[in-house]
Protein backbone atom coordinates (compact mmCIF):
# COMPACT_ATOMS: atom_id res chain seq x y z
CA UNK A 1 2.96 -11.61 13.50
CA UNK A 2 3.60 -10.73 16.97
CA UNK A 3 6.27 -8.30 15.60
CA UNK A 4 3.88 -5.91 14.88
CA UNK A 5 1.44 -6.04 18.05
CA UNK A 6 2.52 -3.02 19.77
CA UNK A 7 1.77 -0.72 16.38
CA UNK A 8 -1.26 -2.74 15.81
CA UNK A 9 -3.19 -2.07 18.83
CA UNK A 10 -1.92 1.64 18.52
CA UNK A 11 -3.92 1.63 14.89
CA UNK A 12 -7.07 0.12 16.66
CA UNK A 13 -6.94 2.55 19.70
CA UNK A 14 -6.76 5.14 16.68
CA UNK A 15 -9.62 3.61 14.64
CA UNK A 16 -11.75 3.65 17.90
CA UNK A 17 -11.45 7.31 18.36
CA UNK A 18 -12.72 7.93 14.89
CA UNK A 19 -16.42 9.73 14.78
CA UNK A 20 -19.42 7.20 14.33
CA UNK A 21 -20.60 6.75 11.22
CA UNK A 22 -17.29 8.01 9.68
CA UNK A 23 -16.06 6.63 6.31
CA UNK A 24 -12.78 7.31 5.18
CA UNK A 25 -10.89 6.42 2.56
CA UNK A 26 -8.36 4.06 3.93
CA UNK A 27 -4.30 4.74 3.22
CA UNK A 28 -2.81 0.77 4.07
CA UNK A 29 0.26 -1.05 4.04
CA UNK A 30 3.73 -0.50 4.99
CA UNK A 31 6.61 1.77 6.22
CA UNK A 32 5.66 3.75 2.72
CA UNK A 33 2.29 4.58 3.83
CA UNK A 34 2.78 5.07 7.85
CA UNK A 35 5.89 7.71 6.64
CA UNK A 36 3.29 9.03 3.79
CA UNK A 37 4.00 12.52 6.74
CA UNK A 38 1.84 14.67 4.47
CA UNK A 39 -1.20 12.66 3.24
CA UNK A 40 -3.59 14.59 4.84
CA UNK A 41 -2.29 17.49 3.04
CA UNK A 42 -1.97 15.85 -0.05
CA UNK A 43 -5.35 15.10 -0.37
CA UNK A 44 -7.38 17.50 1.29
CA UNK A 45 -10.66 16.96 -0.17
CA UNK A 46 -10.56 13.15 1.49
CA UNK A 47 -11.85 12.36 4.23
CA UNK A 48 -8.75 10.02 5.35
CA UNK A 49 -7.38 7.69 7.92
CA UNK A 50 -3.84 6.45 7.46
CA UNK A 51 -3.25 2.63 8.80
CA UNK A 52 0.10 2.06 7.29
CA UNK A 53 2.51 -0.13 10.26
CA UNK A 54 6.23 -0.13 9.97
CA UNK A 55 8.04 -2.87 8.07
CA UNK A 56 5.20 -4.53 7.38
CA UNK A 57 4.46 -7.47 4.67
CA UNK A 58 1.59 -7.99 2.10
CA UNK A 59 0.89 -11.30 4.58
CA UNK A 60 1.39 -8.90 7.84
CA UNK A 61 -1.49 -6.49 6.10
CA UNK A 62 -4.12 -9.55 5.32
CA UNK A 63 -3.36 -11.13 8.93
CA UNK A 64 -4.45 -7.75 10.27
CA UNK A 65 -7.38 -7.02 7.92
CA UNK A 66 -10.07 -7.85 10.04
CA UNK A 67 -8.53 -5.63 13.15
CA UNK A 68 -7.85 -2.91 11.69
CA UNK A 69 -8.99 -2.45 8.09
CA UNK A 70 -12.94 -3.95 8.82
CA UNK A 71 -13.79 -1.76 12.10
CA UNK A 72 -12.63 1.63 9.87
CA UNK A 73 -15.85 1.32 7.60
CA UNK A 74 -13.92 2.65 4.50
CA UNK A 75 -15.48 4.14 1.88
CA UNK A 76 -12.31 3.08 -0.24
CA UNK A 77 -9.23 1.20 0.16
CA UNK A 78 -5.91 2.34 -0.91
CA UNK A 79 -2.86 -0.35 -0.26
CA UNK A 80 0.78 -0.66 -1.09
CA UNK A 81 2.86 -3.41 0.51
CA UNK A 82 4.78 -6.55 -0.82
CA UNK A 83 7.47 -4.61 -1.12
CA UNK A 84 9.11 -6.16 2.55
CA UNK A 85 8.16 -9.60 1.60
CA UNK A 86 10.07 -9.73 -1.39
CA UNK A 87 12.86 -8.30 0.97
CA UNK A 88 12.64 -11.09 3.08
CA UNK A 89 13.63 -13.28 0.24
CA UNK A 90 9.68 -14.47 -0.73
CA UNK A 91 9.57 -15.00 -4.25
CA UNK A 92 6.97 -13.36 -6.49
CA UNK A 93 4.65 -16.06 -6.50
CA UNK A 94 4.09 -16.29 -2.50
CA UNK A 95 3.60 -12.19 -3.05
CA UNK A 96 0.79 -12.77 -5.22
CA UNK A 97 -0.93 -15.38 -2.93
CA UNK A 98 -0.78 -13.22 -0.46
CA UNK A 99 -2.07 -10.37 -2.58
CA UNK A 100 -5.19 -13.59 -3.52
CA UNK A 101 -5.54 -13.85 0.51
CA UNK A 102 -6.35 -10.47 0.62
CA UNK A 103 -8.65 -9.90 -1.97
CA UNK A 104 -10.38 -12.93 -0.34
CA UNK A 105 -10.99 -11.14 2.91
CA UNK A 106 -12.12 -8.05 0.97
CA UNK A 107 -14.62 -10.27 -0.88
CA UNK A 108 -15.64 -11.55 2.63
CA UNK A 109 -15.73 -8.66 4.53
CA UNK A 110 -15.98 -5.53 2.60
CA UNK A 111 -17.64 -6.73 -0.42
CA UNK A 112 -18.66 -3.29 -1.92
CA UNK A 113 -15.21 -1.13 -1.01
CA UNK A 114 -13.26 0.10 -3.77
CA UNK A 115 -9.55 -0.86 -3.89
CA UNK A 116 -6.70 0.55 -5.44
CA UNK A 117 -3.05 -1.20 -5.36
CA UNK A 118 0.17 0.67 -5.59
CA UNK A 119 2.55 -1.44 -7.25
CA UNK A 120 5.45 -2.43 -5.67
CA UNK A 121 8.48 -0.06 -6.01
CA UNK A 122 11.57 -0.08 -7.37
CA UNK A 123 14.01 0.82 -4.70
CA UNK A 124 18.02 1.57 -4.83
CA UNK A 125 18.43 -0.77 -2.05
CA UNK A 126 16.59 -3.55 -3.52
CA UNK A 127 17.54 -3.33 -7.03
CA UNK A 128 19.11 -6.58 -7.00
CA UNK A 129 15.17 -7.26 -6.99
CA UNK A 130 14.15 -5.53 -9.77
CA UNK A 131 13.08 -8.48 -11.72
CA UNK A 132 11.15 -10.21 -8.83
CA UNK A 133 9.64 -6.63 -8.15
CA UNK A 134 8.56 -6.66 -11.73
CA UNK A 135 6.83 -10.03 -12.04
CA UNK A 136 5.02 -9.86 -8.61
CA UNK A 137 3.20 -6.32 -9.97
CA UNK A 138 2.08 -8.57 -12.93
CA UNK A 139 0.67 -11.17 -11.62
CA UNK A 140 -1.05 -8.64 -8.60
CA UNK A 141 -2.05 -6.68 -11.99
CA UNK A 142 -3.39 -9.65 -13.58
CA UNK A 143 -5.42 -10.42 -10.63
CA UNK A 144 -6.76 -7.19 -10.01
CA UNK A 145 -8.05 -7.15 -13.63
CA UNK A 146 -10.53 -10.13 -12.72
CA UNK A 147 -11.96 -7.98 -9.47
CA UNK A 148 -15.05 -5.80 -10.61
CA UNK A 149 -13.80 -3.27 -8.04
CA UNK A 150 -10.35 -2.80 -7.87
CA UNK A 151 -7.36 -1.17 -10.15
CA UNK A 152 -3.82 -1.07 -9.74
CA UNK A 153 -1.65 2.76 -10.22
CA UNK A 154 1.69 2.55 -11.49
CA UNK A 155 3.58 3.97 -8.33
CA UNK A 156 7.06 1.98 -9.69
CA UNK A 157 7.83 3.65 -12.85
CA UNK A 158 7.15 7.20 -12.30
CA UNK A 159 10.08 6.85 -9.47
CA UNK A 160 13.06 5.43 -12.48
CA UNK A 161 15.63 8.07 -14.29
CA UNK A 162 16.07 7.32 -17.86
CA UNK A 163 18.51 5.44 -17.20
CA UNK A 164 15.11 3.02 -15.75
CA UNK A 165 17.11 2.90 -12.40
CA UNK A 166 15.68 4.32 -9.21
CA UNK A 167 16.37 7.91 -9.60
CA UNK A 168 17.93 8.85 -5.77
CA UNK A 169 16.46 12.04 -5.49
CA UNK A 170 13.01 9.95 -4.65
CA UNK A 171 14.29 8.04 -2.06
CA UNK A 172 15.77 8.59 1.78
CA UNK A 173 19.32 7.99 2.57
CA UNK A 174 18.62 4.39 3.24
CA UNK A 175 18.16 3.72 -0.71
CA UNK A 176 14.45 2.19 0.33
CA UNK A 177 12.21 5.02 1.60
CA UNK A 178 10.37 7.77 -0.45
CA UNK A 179 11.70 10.92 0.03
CA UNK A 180 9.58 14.21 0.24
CA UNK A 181 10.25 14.33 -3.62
CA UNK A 182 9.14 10.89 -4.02
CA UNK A 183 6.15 10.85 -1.75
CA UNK A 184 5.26 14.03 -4.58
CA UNK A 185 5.77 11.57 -7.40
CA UNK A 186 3.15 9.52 -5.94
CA UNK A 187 0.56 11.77 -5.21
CA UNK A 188 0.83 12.85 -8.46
CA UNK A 189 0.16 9.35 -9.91
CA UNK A 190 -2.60 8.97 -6.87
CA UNK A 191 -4.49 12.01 -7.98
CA UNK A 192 -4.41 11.08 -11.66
CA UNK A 193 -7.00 8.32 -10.31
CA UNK A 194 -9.07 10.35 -7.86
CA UNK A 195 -12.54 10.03 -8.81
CA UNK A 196 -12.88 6.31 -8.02
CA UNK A 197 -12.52 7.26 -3.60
């Protein structure tokens, strides 16, 4: 985890600057949230703080929970990641017991915080994952259908042609990150669900 230290303590220096008493609703998770450039304007009615760190797994985000997700006082909790450990060649199965690990510390720590879970996307650069991809969001959807709090938006099939490949106009040159048009896709799937933040 000490991959991620330098970003970290950037996050917390940026969480310590917030206004007392603030709650925001919480943007966390990986390269697709940190490059999320136009959040703020996406959702201006939210209060927001964004505390996505680059490359970052579903195990990097519930390592760093308690730094960085506990001091923000969130109203609500939205989180996409997973996406990087499947990358890394975890299998489904390790994803969702990561996802488990998480909820835990929400239980713990932020008992009464809405979450909502983007599922993991389909990328051109990991399609050779599609199937993985596929199963992890079930049994992360499965899971989040036994938490009283929490729901799970469909942020993976809104990004597919008809073809159900990634359509490329959604993502970067890369093949992996959301281009402007795809970072549109999503907040159109986000603010389908906006009355629960």
């Amino acid at each position: 985890m000490t991959w991620y230290e330098n970003e970290v303590r950037e996050l917390e220096k940026n969480n310590r600057e917030q206004p007392a008493g603030n709650r925001p609703v919480v943007f966390y998770g990986s390269s697709s949230i940190r490059l999320w450039k136009t959040l703020a304007d996406d959702f201006p009615e939210l209060d927001l703080l964004n505390l996505g760190f680059g490359g970052s797994t579903l195990a990097a985000c519930t390592w760093f929970f308690d730094r960085l997700v506990v001091p923000a006082n969130p109203r609500s909790i939205v989180f996409y990641a997973g996406d990087n450990d499947l990358g890394d060649g975890r299998h489904p199965e390790e994803v969702y017991l990561f996802f488990c690990a998480f909820a835990e510390k929400l239980r713990r720590y932020l008992p009464d915080v809405p979450l909502t879970f983007l599922s993991i996307k389909i990328s051109p650069s990991r399609w050779n994952l599609v199937g993985q991809i596929r199963w992890a969001n079930q049994l992360i959807a499965d899971e989040i259908g036994r938490m009283p709090n929490a729901r799970l938006i469909n942020t993976t099939d809104p990004l597919l042609g008809a073809d159900g490949r990634p359509a490329r106009e959604y993502f970067e040159s890369d093949g992996l990150h959301l281009s402007p048009n795809g970072y549109q896709v999503w907040k159109t799937a986000v603010q389908a669900h906006m009355d629960n933040f």
